[in-house]
C-alpha atoms as a PDB file:
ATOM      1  CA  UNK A   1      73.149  86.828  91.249  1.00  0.00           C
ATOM      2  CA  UNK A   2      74.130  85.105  94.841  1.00  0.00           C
ATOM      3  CA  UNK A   3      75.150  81.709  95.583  1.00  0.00           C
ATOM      4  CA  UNK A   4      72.785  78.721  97.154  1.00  0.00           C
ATOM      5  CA  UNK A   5      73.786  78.989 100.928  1.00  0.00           C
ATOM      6  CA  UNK A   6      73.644  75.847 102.470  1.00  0.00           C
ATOM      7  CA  UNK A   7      74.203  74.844 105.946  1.00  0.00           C
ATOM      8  CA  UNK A   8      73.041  72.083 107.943  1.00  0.00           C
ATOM      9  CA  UNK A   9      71.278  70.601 105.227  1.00  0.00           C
ATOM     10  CA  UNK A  10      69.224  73.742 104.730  1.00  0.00           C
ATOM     11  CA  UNK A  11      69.756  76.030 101.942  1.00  0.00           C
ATOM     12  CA  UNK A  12      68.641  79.035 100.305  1.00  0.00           C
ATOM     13  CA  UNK A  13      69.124  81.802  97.449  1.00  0.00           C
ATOM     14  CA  UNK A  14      69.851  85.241  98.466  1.00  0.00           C
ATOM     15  CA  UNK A  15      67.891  87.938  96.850  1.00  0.00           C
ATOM     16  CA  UNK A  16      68.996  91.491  96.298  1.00  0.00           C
ATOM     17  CA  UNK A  17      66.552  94.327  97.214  1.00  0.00           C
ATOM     18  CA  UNK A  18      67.772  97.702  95.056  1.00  0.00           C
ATOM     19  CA  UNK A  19      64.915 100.395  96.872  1.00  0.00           C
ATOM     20  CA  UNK A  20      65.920  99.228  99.940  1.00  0.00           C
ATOM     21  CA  UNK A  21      70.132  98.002  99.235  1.00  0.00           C
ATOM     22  CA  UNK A  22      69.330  94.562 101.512  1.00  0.00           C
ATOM     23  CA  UNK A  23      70.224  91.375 100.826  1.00  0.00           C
ATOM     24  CA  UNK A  24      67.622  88.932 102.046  1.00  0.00           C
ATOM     25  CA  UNK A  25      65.961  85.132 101.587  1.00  0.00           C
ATOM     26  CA  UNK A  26      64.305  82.843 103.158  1.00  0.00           C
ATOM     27  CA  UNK A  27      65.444  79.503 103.967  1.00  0.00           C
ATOM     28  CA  UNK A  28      64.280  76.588 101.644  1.00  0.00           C
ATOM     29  CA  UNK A  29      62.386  73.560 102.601  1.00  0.00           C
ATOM     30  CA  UNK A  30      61.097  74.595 106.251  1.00  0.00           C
ATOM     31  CA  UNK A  31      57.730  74.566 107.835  1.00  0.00           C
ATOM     32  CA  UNK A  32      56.717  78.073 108.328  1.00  0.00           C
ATOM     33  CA  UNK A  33      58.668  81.053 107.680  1.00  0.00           C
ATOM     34  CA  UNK A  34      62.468  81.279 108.699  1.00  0.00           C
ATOM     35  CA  UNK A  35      64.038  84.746 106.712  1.00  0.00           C
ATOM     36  CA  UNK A  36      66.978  86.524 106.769  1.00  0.00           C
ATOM     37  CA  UNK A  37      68.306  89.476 105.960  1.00  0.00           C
ATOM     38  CA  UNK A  38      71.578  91.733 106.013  1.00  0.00           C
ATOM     39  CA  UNK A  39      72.896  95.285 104.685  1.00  0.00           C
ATOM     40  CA  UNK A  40      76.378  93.996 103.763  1.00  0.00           C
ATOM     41  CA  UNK A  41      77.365  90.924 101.631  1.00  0.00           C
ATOM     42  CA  UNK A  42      79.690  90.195 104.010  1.00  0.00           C
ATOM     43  CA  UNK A  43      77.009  89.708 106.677  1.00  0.00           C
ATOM     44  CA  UNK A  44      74.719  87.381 104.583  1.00  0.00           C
ATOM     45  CA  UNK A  45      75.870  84.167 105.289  1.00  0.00           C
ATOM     46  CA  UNK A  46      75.892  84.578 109.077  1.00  0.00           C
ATOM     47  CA  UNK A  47      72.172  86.230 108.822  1.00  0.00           C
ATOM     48  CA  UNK A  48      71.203  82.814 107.046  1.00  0.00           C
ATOM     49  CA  UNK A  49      73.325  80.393 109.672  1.00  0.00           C
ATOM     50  CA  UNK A  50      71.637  82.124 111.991  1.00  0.00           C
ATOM     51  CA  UNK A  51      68.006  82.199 110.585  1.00  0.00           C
ATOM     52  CA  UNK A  52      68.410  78.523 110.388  1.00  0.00           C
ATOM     53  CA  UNK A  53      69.753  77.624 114.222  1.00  0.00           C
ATOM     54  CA  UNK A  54      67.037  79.910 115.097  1.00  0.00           C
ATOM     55  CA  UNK A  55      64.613  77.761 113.517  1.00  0.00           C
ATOM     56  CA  UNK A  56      66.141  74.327 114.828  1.00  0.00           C
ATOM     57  CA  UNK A  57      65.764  75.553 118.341  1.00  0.00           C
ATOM     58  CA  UNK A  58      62.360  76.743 117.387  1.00  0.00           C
ATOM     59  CA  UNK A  59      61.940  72.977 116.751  1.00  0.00           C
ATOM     60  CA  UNK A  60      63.643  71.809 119.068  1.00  0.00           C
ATOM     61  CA  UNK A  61      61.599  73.910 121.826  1.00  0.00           C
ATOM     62  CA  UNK A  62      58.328  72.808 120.139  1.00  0.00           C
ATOM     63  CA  UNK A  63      59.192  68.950 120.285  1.00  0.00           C
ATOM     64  CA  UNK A  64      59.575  68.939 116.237  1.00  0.00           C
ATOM     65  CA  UNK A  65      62.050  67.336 113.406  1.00  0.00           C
ATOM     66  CA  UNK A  66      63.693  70.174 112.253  1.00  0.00           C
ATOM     67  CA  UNK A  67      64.452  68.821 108.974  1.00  0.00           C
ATOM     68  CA  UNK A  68      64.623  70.383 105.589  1.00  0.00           C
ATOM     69  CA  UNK A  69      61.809  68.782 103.268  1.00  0.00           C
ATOM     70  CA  UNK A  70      64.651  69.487 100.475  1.00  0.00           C
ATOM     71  CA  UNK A  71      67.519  67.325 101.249  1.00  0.00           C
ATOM     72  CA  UNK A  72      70.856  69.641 100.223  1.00  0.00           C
ATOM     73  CA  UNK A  73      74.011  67.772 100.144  1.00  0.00           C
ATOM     74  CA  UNK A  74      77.245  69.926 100.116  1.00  0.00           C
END
């Protein structure tokens, strides 16, 4: 079982696809659908950092808060 990634005040629980041997999630809290995946473990905390200042310029672009409805402190 992963971690909780958090970053930003997002977060989010990796999954672990077997058929397919990718490591994937979506982040928690957000207003639509901002997902992430990677083929190495090593790679799965950038793909989620990434997934998430995708979506705050997404929000940013679209004049919207981009703020997590789940509060994560780390």
């Amino acid at each position: 079982m992963f971690e909780k990634l958090v970053y930003k005040g997002f977060s989010s629980t990796p999954k672990y696809d077997i058929e397919d041997k990718l490591i994937y999630g979506t982040v928690d809290g957000v207003e639509g659908l901002a997902e992430y995946e990677s083929d190495t473990l090593e790679g799965v905390e950038q793909a989620f950092r990434d997934a998430v200042d995708d979506y705050i310029e997404g929000c940013d672009e679209a004049g919207v808060p981009a703020n997590p409805r789940i509060l994560v402190l780390a």
